[in-house]
PDB file of N, CA and C in Angstrom:
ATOM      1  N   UNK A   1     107.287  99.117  95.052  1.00  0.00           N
ATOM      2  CA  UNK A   1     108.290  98.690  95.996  1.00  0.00           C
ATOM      3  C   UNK A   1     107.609  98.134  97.248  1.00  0.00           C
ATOM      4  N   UNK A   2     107.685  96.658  97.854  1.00  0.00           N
ATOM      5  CA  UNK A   2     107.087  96.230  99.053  1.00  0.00           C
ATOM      6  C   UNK A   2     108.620  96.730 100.296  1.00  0.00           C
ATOM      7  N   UNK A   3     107.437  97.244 101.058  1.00  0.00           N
ATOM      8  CA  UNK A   3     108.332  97.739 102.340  1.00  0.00           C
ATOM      9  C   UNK A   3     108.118  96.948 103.279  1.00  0.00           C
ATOM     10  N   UNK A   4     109.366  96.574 104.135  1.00  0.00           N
ATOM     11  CA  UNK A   4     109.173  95.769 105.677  1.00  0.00           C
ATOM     12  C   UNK A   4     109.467  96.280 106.370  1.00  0.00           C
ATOM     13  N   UNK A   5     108.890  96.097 107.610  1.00  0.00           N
ATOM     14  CA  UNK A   5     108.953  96.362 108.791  1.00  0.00           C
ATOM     15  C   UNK A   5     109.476  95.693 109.993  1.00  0.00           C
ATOM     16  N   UNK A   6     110.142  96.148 110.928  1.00  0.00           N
ATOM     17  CA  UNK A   6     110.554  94.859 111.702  1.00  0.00           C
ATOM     18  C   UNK A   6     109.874  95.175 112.913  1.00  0.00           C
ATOM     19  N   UNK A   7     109.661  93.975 113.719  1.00  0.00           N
ATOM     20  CA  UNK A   7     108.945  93.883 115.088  1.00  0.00           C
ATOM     21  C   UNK A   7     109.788  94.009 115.852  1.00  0.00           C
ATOM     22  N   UNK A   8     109.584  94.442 117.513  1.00  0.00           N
ATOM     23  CA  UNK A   8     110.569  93.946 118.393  1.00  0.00           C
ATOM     24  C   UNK A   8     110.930  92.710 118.620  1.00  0.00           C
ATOM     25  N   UNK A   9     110.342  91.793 117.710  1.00  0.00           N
ATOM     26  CA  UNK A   9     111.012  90.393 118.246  1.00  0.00           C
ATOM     27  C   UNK A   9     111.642  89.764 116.892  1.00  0.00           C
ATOM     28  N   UNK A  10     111.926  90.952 116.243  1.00  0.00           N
ATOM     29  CA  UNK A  10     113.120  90.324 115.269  1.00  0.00           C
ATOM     30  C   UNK A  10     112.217  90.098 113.738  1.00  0.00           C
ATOM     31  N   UNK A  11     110.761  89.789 113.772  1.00  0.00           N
ATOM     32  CA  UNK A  11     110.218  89.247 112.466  1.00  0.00           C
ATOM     33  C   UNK A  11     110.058  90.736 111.397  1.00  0.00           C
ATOM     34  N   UNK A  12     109.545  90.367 110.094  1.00  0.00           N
ATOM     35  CA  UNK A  12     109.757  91.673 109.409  1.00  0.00           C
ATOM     36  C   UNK A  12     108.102  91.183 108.603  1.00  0.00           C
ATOM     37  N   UNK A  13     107.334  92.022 108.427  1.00  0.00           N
ATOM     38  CA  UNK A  13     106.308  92.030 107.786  1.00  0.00           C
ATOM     39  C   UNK A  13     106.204  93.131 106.701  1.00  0.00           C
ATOM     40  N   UNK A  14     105.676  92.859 105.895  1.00  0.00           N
ATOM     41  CA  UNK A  14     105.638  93.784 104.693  1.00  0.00           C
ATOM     42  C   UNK A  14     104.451  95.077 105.404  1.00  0.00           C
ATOM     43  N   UNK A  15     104.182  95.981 104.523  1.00  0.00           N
ATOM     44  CA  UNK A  15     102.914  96.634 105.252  1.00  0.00           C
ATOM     45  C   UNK A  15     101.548  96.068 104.815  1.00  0.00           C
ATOM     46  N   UNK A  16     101.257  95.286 103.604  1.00  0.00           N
ATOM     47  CA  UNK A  16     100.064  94.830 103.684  1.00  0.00           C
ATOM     48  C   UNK A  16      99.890  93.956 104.727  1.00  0.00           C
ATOM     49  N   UNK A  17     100.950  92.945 105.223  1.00  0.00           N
ATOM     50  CA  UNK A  17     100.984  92.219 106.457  1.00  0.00           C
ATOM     51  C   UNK A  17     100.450  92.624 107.802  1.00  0.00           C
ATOM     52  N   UNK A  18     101.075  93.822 107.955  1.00  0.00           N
ATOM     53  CA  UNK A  18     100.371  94.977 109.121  1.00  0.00           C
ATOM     54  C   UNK A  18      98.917  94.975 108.854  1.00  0.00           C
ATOM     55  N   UNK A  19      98.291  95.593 107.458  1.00  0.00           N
ATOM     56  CA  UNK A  19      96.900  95.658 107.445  1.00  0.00           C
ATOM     57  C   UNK A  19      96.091  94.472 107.446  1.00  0.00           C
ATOM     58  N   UNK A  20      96.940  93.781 107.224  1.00  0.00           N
ATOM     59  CA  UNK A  20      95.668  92.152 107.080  1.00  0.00           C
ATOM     60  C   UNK A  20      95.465  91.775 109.211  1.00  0.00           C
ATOM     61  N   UNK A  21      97.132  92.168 109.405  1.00  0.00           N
ATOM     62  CA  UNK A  21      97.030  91.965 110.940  1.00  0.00           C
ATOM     63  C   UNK A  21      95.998  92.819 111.905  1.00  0.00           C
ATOM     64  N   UNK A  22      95.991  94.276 111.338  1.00  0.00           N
ATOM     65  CA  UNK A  22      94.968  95.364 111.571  1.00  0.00           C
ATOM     66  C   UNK A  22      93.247  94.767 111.329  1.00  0.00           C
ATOM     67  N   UNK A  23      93.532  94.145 110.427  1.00  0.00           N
ATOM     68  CA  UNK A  23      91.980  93.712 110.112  1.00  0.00           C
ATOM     69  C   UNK A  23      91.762  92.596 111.024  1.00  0.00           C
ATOM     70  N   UNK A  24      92.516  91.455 110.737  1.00  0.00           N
ATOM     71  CA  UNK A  24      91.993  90.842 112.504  1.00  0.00           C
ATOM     72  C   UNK A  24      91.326  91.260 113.379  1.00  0.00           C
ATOM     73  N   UNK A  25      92.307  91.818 113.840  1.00  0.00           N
ATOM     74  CA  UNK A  25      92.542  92.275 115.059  1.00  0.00           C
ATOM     75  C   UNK A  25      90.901  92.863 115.641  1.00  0.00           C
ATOM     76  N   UNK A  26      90.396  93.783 114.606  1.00  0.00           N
ATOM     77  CA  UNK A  26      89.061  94.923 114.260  1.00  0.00           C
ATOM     78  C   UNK A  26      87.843  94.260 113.812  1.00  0.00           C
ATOM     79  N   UNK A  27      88.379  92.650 113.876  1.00  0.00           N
ATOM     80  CA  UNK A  27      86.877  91.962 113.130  1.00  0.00           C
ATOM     81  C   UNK A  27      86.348  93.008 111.843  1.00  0.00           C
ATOM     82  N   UNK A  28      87.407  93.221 110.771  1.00  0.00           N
ATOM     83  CA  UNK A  28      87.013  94.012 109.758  1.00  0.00           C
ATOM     84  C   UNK A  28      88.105  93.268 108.361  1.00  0.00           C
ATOM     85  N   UNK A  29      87.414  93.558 107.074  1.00  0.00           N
ATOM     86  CA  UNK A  29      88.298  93.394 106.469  1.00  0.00           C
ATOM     87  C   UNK A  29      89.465  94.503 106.067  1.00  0.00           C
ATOM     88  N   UNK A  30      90.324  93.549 105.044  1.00  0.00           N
ATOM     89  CA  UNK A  30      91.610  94.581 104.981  1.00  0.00           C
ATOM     90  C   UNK A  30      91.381  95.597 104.278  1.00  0.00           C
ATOM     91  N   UNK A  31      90.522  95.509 103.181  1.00  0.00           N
ATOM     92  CA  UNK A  31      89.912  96.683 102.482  1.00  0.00           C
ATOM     93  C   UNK A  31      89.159  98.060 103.398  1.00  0.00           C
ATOM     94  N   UNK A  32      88.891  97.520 104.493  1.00  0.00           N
ATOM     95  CA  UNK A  32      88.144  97.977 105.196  1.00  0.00           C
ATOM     96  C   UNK A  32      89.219  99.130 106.064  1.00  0.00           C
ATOM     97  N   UNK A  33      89.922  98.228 106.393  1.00  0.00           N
ATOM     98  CA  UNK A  33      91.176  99.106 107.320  1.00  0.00           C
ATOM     99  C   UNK A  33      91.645 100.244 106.344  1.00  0.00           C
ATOM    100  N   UNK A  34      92.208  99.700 104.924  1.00  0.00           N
ATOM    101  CA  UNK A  34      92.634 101.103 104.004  1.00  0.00           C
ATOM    102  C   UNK A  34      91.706 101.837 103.820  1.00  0.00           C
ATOM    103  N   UNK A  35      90.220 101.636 103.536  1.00  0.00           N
ATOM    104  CA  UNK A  35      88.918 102.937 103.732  1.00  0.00           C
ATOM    105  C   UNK A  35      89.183 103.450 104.901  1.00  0.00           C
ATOM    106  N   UNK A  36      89.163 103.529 105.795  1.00  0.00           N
ATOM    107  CA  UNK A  36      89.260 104.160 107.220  1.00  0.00           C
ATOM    108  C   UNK A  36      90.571 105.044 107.151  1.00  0.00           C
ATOM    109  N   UNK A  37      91.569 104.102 106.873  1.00  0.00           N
ATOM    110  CA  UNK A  37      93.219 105.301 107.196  1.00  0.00           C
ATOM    111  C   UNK A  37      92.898 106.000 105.849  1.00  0.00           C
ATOM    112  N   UNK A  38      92.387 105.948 104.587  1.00  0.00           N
ATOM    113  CA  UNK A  38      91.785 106.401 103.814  1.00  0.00           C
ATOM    114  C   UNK A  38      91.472 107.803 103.868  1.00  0.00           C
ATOM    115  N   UNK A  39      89.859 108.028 104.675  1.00  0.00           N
ATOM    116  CA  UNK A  39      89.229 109.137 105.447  1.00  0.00           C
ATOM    117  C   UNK A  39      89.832 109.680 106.054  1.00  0.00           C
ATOM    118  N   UNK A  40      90.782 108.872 107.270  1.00  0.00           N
ATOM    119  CA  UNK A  40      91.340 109.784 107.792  1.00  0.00           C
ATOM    120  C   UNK A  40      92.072 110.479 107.651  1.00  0.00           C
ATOM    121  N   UNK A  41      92.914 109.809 106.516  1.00  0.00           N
ATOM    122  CA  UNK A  41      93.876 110.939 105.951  1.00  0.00           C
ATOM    123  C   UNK A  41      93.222 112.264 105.107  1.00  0.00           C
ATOM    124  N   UNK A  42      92.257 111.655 104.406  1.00  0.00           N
ATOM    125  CA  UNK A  42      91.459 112.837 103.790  1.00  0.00           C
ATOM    126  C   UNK A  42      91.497 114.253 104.751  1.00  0.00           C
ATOM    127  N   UNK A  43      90.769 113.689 105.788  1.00  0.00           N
ATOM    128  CA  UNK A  43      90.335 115.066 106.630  1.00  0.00           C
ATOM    129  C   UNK A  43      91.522 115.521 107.097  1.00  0.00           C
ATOM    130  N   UNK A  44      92.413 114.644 107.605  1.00  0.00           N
ATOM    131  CA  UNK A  44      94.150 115.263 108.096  1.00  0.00           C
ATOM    132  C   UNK A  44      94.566 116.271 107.152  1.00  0.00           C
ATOM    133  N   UNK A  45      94.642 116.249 105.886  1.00  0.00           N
ATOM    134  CA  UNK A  45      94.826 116.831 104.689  1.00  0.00           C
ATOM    135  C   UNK A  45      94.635 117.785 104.618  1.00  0.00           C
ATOM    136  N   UNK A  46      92.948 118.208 105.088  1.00  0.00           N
ATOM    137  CA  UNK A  46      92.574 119.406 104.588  1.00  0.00           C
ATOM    138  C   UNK A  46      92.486 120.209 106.057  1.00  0.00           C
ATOM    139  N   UNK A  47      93.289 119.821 107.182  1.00  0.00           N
ATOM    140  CA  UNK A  47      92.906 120.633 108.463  1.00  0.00           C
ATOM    141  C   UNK A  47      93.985 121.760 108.142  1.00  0.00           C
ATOM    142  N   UNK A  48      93.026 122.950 108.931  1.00  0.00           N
ATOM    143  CA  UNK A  48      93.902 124.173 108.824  1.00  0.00           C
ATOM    144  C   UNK A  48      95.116 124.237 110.044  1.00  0.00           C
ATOM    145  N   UNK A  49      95.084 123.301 110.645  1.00  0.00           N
ATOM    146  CA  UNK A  49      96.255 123.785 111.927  1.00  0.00           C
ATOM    147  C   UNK A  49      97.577 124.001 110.948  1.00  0.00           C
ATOM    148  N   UNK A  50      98.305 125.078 111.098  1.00  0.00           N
ATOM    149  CA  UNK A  50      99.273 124.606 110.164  1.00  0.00           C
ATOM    150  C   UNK A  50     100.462 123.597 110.990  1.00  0.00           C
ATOM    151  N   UNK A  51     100.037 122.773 112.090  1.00  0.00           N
ATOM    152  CA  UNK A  51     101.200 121.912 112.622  1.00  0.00           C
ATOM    153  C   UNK A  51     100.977 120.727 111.333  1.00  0.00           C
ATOM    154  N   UNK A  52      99.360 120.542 111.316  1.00  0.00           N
ATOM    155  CA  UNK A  52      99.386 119.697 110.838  1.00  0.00           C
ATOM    156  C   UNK A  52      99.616 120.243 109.251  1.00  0.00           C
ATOM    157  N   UNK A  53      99.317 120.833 108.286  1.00  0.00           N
ATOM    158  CA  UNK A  53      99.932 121.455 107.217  1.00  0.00           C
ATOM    159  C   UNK A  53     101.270 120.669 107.213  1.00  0.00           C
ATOM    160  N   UNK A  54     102.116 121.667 107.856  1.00  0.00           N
ATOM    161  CA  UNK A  54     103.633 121.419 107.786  1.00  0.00           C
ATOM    162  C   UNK A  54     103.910 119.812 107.825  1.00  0.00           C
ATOM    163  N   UNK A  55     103.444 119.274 108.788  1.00  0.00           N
ATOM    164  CA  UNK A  55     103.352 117.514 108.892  1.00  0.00           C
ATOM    165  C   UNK A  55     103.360 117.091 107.510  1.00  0.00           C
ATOM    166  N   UNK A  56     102.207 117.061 106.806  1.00  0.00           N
ATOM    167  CA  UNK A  56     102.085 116.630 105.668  1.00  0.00           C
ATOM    168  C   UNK A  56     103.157 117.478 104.454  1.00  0.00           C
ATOM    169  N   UNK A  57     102.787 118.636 104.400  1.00  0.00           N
ATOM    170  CA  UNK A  57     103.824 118.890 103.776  1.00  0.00           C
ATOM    171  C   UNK A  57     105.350 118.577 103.532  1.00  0.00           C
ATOM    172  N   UNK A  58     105.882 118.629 104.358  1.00  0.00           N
ATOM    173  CA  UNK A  58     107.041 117.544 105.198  1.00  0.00           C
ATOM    174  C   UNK A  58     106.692 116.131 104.832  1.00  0.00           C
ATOM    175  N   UNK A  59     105.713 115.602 105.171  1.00  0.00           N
ATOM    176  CA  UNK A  59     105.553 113.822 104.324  1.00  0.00           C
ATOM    177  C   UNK A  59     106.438 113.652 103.712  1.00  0.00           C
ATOM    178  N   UNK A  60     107.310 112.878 103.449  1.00  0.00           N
ATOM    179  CA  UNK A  60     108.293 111.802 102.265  1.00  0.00           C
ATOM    180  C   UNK A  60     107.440 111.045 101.694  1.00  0.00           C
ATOM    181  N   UNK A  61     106.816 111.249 100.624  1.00  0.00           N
ATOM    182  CA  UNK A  61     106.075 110.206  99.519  1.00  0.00           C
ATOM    183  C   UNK A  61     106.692 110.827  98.275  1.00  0.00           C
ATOM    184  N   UNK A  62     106.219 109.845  97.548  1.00  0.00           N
ATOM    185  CA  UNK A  62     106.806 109.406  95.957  1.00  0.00           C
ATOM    186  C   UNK A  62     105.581 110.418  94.890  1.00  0.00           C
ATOM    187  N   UNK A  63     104.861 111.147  95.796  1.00  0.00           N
ATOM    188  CA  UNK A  63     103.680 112.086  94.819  1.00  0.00           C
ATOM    189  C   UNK A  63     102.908 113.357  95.659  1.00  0.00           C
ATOM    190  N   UNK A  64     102.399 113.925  95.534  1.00  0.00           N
ATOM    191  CA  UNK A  64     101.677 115.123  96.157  1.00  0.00           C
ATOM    192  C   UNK A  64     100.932 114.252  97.456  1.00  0.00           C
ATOM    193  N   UNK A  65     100.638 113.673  97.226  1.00  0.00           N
ATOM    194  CA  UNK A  65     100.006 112.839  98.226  1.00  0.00           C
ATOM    195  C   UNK A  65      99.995 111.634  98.710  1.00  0.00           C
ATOM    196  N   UNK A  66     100.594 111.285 100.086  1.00  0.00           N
ATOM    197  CA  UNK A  66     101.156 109.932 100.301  1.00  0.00           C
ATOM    198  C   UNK A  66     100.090 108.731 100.073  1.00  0.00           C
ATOM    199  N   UNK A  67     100.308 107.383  99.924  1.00  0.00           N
ATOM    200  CA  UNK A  67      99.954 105.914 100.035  1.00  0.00           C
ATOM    201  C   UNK A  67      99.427 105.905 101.381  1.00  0.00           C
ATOM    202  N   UNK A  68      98.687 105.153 101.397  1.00  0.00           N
ATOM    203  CA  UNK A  68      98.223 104.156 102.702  1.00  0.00           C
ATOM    204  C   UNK A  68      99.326 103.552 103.406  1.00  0.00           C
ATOM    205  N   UNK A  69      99.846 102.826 102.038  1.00  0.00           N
ATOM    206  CA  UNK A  69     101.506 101.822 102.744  1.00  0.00           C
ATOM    207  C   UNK A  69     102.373 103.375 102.828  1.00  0.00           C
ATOM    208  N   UNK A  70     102.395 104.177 101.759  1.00  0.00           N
ATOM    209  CA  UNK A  70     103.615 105.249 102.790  1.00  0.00           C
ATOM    210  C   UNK A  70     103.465 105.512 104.157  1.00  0.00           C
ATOM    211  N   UNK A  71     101.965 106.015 104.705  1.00  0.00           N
ATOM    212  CA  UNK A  71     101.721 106.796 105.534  1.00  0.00           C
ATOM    213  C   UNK A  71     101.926 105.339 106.665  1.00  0.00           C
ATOM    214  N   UNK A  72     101.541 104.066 106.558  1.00  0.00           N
ATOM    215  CA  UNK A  72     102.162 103.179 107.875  1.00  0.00           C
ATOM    216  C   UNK A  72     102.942 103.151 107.798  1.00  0.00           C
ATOM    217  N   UNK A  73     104.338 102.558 106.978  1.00  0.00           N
ATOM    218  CA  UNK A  73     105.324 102.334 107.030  1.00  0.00           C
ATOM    219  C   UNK A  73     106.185 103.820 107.552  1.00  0.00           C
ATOM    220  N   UNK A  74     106.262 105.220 107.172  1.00  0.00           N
ATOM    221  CA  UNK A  74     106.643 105.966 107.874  1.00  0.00           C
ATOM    222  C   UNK A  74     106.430 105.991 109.472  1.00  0.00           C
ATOM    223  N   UNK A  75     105.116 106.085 109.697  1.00  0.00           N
ATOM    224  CA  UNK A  75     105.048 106.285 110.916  1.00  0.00           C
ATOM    225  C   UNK A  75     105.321 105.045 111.820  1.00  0.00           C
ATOM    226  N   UNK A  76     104.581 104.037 111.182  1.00  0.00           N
ATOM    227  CA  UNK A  76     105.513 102.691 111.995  1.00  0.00           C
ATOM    228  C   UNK A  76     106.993 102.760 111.998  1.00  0.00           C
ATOM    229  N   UNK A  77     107.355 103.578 111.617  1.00  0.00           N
ATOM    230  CA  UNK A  77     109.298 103.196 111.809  1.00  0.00           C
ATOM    231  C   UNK A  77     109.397 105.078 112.267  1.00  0.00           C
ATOM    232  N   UNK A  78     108.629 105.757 112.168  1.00  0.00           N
ATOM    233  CA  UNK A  78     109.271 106.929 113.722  1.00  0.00           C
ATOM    234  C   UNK A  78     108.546 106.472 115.217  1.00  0.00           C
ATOM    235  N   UNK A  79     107.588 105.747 115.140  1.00  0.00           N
ATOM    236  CA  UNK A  79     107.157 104.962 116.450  1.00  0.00           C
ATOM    237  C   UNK A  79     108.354 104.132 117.249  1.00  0.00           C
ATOM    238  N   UNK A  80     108.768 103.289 115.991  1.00  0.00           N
ATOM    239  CA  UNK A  80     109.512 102.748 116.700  1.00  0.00           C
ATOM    240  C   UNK A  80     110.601 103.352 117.025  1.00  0.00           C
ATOM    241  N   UNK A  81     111.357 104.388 116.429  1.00  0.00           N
ATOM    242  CA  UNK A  81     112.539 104.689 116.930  1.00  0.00           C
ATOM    243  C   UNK A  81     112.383 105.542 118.176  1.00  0.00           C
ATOM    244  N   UNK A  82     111.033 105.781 118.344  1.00  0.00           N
ATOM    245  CA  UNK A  82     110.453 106.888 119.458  1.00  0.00           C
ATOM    246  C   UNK A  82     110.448 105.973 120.814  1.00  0.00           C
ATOM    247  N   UNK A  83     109.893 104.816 120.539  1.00  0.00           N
ATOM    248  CA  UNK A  83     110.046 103.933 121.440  1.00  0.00           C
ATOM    249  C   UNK A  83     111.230 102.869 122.040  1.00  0.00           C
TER     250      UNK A  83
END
């Protein structure tokens, strides 16, 4: 399933759109950006805080363990409603 996102100025980008924009942005490629949110999710995963536990546990994904595109597209759309 491709997910969009909308900007504040009305446009809607899919989430690989976000990461290719992420890679710009980082003088990195896009492969590069999903290794990184990658790791980081790794280690998020296995931290004992249980805030963060519950966080993930709580996650909405489609398997034991969320996507790259789950984990932006969620949080890009509680950002925005936060903002």
């Amino acid at each position: 399933m491709i997910r969009t996102l909308s900007t504040k100025q009305g446009r809607e980008y899919s989430v690989d759109k976000y990461l290719e924009i992420i890679a710009e942005k980082e003088g990195i490629t896009k492969e590069e950006v999903q290794q990184e949110i990658g790791r980081a999710v790794s280690i998020a995963l296995k931290s004992p805080d249980p805030k963060m536990q519950r966080f993930w546990t709580d996650f909405p994904c489609e398997n034991d363990t969320p996507t790259i595109e789950e984990i932006i597209y969620h949080l890009a759309e509680k950002f925005a409603k936060e903002s």
